[in-house]
C-alpha atoms as a PDB file:
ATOM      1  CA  UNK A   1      32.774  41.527  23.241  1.00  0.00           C
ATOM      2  CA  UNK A   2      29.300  41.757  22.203  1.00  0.00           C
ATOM      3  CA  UNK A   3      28.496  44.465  19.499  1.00  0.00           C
ATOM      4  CA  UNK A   4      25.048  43.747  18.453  1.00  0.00           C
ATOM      5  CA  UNK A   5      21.964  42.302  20.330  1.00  0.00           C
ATOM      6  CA  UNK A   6      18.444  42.468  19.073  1.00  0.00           C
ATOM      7  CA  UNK A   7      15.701  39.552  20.010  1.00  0.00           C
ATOM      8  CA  UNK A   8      12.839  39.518  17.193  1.00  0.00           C
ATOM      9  CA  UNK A   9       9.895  37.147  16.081  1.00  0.00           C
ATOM     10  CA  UNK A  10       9.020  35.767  12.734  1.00  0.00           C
ATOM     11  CA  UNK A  11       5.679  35.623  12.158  1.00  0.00           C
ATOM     12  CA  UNK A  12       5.426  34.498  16.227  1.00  0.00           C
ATOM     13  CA  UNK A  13       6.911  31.188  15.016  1.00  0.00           C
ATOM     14  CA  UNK A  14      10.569  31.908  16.826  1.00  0.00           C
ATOM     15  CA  UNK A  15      12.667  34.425  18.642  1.00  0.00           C
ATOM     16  CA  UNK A  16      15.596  34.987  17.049  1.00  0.00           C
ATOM     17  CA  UNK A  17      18.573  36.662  19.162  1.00  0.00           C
ATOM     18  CA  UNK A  18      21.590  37.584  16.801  1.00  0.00           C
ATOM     19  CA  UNK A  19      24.703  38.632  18.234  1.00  0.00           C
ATOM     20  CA  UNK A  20      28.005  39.813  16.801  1.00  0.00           C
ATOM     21  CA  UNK A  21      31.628  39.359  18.001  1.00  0.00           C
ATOM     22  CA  UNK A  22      34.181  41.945  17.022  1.00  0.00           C
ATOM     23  CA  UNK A  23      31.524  42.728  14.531  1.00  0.00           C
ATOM     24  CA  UNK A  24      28.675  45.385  14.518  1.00  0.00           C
ATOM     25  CA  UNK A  25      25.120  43.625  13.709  1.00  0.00           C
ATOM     26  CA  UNK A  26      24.039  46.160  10.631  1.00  0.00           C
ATOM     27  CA  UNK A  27      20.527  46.039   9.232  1.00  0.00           C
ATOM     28  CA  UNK A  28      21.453  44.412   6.733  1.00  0.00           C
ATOM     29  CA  UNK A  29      23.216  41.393   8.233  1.00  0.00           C
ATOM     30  CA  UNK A  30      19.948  41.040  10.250  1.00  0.00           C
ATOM     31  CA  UNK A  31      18.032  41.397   7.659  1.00  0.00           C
ATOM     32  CA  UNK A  32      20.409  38.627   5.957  1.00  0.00           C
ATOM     33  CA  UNK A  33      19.965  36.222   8.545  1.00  0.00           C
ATOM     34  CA  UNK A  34      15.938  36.842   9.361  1.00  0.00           C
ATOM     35  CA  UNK A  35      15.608  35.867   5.344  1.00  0.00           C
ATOM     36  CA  UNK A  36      17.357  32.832   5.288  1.00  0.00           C
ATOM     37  CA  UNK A  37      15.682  31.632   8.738  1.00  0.00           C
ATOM     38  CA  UNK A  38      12.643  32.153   7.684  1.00  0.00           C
ATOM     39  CA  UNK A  39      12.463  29.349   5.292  1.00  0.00           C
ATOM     40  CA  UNK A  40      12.781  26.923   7.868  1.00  0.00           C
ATOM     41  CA  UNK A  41       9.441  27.596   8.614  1.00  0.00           C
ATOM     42  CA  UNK A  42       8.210  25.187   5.949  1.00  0.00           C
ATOM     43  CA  UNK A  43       9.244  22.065   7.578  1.00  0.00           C
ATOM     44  CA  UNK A  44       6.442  22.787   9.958  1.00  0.00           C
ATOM     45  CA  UNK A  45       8.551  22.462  13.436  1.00  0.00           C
ATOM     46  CA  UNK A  46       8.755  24.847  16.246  1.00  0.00           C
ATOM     47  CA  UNK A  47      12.242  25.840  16.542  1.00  0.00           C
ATOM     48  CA  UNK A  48      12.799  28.038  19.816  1.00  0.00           C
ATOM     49  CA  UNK A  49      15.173  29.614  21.417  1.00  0.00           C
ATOM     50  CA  UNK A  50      17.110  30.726  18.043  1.00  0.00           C
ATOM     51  CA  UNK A  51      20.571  32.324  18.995  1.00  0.00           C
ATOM     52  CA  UNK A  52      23.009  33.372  16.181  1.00  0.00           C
ATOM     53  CA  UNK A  53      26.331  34.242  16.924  1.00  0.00           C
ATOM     54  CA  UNK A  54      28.572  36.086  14.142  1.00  0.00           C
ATOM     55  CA  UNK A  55      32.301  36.800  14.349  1.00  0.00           C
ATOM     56  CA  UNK A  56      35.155  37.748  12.900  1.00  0.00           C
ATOM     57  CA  UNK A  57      38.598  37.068  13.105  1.00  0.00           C
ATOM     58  CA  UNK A  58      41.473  37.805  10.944  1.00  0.00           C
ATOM     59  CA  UNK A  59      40.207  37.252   7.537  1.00  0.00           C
ATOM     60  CA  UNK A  60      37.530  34.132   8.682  1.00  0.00           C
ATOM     61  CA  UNK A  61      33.863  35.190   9.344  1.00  0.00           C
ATOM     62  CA  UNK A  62      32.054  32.774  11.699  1.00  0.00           C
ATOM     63  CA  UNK A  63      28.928  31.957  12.377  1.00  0.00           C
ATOM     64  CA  UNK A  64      27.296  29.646  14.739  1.00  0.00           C
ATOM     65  CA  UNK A  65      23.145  28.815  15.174  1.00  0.00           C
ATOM     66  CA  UNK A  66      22.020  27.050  18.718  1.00  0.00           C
ATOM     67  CA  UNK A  67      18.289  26.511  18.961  1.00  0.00           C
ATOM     68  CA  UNK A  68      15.924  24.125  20.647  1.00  0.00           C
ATOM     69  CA  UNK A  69      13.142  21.949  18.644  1.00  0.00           C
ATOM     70  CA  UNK A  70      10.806  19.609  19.960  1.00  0.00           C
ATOM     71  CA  UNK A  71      12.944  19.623  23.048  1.00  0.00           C
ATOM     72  CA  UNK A  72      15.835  18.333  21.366  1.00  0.00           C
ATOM     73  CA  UNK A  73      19.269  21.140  21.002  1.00  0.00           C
ATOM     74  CA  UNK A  74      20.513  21.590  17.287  1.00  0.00           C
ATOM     75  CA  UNK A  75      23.883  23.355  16.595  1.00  0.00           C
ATOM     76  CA  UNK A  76      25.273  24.153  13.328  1.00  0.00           C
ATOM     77  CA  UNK A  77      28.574  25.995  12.886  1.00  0.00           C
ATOM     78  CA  UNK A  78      29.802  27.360   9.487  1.00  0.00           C
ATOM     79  CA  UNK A  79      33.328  29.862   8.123  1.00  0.00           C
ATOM     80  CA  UNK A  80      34.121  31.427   5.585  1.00  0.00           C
ATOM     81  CA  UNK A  81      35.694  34.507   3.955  1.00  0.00           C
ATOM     82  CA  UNK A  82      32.456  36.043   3.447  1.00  0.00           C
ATOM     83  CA  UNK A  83      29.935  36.550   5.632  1.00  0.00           C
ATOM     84  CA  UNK A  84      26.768  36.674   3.860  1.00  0.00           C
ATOM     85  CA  UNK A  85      28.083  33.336   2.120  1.00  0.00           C
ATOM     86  CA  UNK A  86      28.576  31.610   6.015  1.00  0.00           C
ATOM     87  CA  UNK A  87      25.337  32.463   7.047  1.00  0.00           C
ATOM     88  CA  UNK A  88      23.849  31.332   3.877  1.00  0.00           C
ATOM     89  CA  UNK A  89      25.810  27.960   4.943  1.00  0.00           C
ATOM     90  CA  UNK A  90      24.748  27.922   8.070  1.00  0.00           C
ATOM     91  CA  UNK A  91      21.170  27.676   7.365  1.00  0.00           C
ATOM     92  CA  UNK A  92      21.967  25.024   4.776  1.00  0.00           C
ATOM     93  CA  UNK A  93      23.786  22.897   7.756  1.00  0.00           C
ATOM     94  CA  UNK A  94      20.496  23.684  10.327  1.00  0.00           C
ATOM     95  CA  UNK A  95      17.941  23.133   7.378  1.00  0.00           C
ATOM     96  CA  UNK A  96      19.812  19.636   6.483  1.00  0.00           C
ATOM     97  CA  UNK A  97      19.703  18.227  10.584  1.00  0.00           C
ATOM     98  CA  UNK A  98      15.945  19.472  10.732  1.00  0.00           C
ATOM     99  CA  UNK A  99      14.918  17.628   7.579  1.00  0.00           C
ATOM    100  CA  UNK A 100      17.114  14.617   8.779  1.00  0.00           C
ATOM    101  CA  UNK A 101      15.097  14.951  12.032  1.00  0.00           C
ATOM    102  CA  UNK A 102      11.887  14.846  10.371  1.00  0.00           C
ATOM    103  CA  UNK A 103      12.872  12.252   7.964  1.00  0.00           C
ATOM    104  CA  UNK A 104      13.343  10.102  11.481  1.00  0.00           C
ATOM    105  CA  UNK A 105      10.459  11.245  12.952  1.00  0.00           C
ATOM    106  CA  UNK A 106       8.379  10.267  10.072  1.00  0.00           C
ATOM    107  CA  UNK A 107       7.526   6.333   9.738  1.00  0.00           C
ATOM    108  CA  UNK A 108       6.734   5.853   5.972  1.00  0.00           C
ATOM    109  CA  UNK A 109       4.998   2.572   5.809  1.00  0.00           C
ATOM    110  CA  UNK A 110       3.553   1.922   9.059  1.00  0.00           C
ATOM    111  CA  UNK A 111       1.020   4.578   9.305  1.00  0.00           C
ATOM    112  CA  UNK A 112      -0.391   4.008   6.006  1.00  0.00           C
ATOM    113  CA  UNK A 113      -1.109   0.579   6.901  1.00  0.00           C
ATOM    114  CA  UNK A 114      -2.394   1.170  10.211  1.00  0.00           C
ATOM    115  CA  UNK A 115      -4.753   4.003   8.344  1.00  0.00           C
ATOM    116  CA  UNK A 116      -5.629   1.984   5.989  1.00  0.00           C
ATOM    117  CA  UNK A 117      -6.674  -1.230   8.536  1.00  0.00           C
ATOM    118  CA  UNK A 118      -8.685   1.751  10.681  1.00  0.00           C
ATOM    119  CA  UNK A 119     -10.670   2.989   6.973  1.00  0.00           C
ATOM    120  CA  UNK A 120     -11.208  -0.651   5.976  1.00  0.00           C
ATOM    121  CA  UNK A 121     -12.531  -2.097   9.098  1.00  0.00           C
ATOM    122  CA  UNK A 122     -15.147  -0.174  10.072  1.00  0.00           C
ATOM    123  CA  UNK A 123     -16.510  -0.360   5.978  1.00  0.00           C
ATOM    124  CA  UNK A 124     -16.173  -4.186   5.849  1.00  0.00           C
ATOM    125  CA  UNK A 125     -18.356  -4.237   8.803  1.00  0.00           C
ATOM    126  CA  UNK A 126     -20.804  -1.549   7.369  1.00  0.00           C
ATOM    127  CA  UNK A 127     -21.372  -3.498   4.872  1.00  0.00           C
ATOM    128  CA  UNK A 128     -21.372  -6.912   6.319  1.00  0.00           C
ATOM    129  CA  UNK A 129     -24.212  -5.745   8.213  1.00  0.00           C
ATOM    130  CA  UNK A 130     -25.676  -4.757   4.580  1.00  0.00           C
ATOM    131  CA  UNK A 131     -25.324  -8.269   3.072  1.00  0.00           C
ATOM    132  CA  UNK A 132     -28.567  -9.788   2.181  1.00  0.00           C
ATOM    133  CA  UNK A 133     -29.105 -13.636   1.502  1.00  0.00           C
ATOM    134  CA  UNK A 134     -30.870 -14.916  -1.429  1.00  0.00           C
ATOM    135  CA  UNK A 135     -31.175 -18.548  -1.982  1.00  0.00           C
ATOM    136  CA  UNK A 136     -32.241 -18.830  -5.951  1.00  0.00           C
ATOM    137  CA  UNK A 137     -33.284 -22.240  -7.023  1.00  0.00           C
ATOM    138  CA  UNK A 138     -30.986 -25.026  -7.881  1.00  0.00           C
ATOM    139  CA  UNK A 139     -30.074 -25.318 -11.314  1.00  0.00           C
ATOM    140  CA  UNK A 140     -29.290 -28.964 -12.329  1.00  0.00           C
ATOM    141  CA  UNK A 141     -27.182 -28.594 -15.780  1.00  0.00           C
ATOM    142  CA  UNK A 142     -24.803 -30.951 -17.762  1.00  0.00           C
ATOM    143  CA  UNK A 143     -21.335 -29.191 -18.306  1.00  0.00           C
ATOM    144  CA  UNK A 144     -22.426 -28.307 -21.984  1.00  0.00           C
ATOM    145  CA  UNK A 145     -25.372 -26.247 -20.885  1.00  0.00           C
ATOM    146  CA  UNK A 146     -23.194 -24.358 -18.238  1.00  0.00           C
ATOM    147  CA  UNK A 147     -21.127 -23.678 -21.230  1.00  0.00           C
ATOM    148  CA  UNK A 148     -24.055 -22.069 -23.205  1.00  0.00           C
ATOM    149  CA  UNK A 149     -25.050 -20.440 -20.281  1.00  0.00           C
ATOM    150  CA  UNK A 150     -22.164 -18.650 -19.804  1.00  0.00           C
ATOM    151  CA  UNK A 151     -22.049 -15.349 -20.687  1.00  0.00           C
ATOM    152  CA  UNK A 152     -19.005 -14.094 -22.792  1.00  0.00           C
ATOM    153  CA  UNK A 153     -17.024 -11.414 -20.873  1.00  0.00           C
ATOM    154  CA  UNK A 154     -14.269 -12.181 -18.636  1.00  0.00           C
ATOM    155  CA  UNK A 155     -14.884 -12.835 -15.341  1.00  0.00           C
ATOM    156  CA  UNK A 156     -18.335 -13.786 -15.838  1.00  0.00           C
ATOM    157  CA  UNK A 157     -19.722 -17.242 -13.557  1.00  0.00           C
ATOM    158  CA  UNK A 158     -22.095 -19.760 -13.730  1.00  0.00           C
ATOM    159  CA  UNK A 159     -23.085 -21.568 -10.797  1.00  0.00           C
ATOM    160  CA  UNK A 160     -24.678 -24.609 -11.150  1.00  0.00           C
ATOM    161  CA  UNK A 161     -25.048 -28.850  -9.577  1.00  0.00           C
ATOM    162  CA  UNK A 162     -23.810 -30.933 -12.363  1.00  0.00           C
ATOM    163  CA  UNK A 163     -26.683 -33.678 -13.430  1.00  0.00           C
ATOM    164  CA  UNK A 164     -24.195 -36.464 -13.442  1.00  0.00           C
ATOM    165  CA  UNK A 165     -22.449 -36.040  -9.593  1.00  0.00           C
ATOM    166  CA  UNK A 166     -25.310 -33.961  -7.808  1.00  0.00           C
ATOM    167  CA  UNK A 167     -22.157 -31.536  -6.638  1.00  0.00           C
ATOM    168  CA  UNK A 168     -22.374 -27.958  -7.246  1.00  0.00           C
ATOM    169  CA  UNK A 169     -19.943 -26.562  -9.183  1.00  0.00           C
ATOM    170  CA  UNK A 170     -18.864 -23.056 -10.414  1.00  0.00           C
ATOM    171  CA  UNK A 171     -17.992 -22.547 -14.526  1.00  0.00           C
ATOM    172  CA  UNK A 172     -15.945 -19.253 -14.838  1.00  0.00           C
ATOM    173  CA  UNK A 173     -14.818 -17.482 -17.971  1.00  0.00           C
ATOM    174  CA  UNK A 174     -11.113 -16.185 -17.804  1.00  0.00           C
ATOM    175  CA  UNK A 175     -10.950 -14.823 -20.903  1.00  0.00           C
ATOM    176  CA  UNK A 176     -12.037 -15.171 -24.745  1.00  0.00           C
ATOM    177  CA  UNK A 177     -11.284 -19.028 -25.173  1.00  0.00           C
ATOM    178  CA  UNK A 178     -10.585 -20.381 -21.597  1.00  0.00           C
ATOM    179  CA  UNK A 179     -13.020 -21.426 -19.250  1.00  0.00           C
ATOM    180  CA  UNK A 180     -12.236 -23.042 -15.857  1.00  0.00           C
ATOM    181  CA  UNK A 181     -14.833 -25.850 -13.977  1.00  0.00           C
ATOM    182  CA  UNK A 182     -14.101 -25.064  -9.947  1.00  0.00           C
ATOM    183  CA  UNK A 183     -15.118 -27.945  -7.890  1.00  0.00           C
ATOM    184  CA  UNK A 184     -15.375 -26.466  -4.190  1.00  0.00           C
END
């Protein structure tokens, strides 16, 4: 039954064993199939154990792909009249469950908030450590010369104790005309 055996190794990524039933494995068809495998090797995975099976019967060309990857068995099966046109299929069905796989495998919000927790931590400490405490001298003001004081870009403060409570307060300038009094 079998026609055609050869075991080979792309780029010592896989082992490939191709096999042919009622049909003889040419150069070419290994050539074919060696191609189209090899562009799996961009989803980064380590696919072993790689065994292609090609047939024929009647007018129907077969072809069937069994291989092992992280431990876990994929099969693909694909037939049509043509045989370079079922392998080409074939690797289309084995590309599509290995992305699937990896789209499973691959957590797309969690790590980047567990990364980002990890980088953040350690530099809100850092800098904690950093933080230096300068006590300037209490400004007593009225509200009007908080006002004055205030500098004119957004975002700028003023922090000051009011004369008439004795309370500090904080005069912040949102944007051109507004200007907000926080009492904490």
């Amino acid at each position: 039954m079998v026609e055609g055996l050869r075991l080979l190794s792309l780029k010592g990524y896989m082992s490939i064993k191709i096999t042919g039933r009622h049909l003889v494995i040419t150069s070419a068809l290994r050539q074919h199939v060696e191609s189209r495998v090899e562009r799996l090797v961009r989803y980064d995975v380590k696919l072993t154990h790689l065994e292609v099976i090609l047939g024929v019967s009647k007018l129907q060309h077969h072809a069937e792909v069994v291989c092992t990857m992280q431990g876990r068995r994929i099969q693909a099966k694909a037939s049509t009249r043509e045989m370079y046109a079922t392998i080409d299929q074939l690797v289309d069905r084995l590309d599509t469950q290995i992305r699937k796989h990896k789209e499973r495998q691959t957590d797309h919000k969690e790590p980047v908030k567990r990364s980002a927790r990890k980088i953040l931590s350690p530099a809100v400490r850092k800098e904690e450590e950093k933080i230096e405490v300068v006590c300037p001298p209490k400004v007593v003001l009225t509200l009007e010369e908080a006002k004055r004081r205030l500098d004119s870009l957004p975002g700028s403060l003023v922090v000051f104790t009011a004369r008439s409570s004795g309370k500090l307060q904080i005069l912040q300038r949102l944007d051109r005309d507004r200007v907000v009094l926080i009492d904490p």
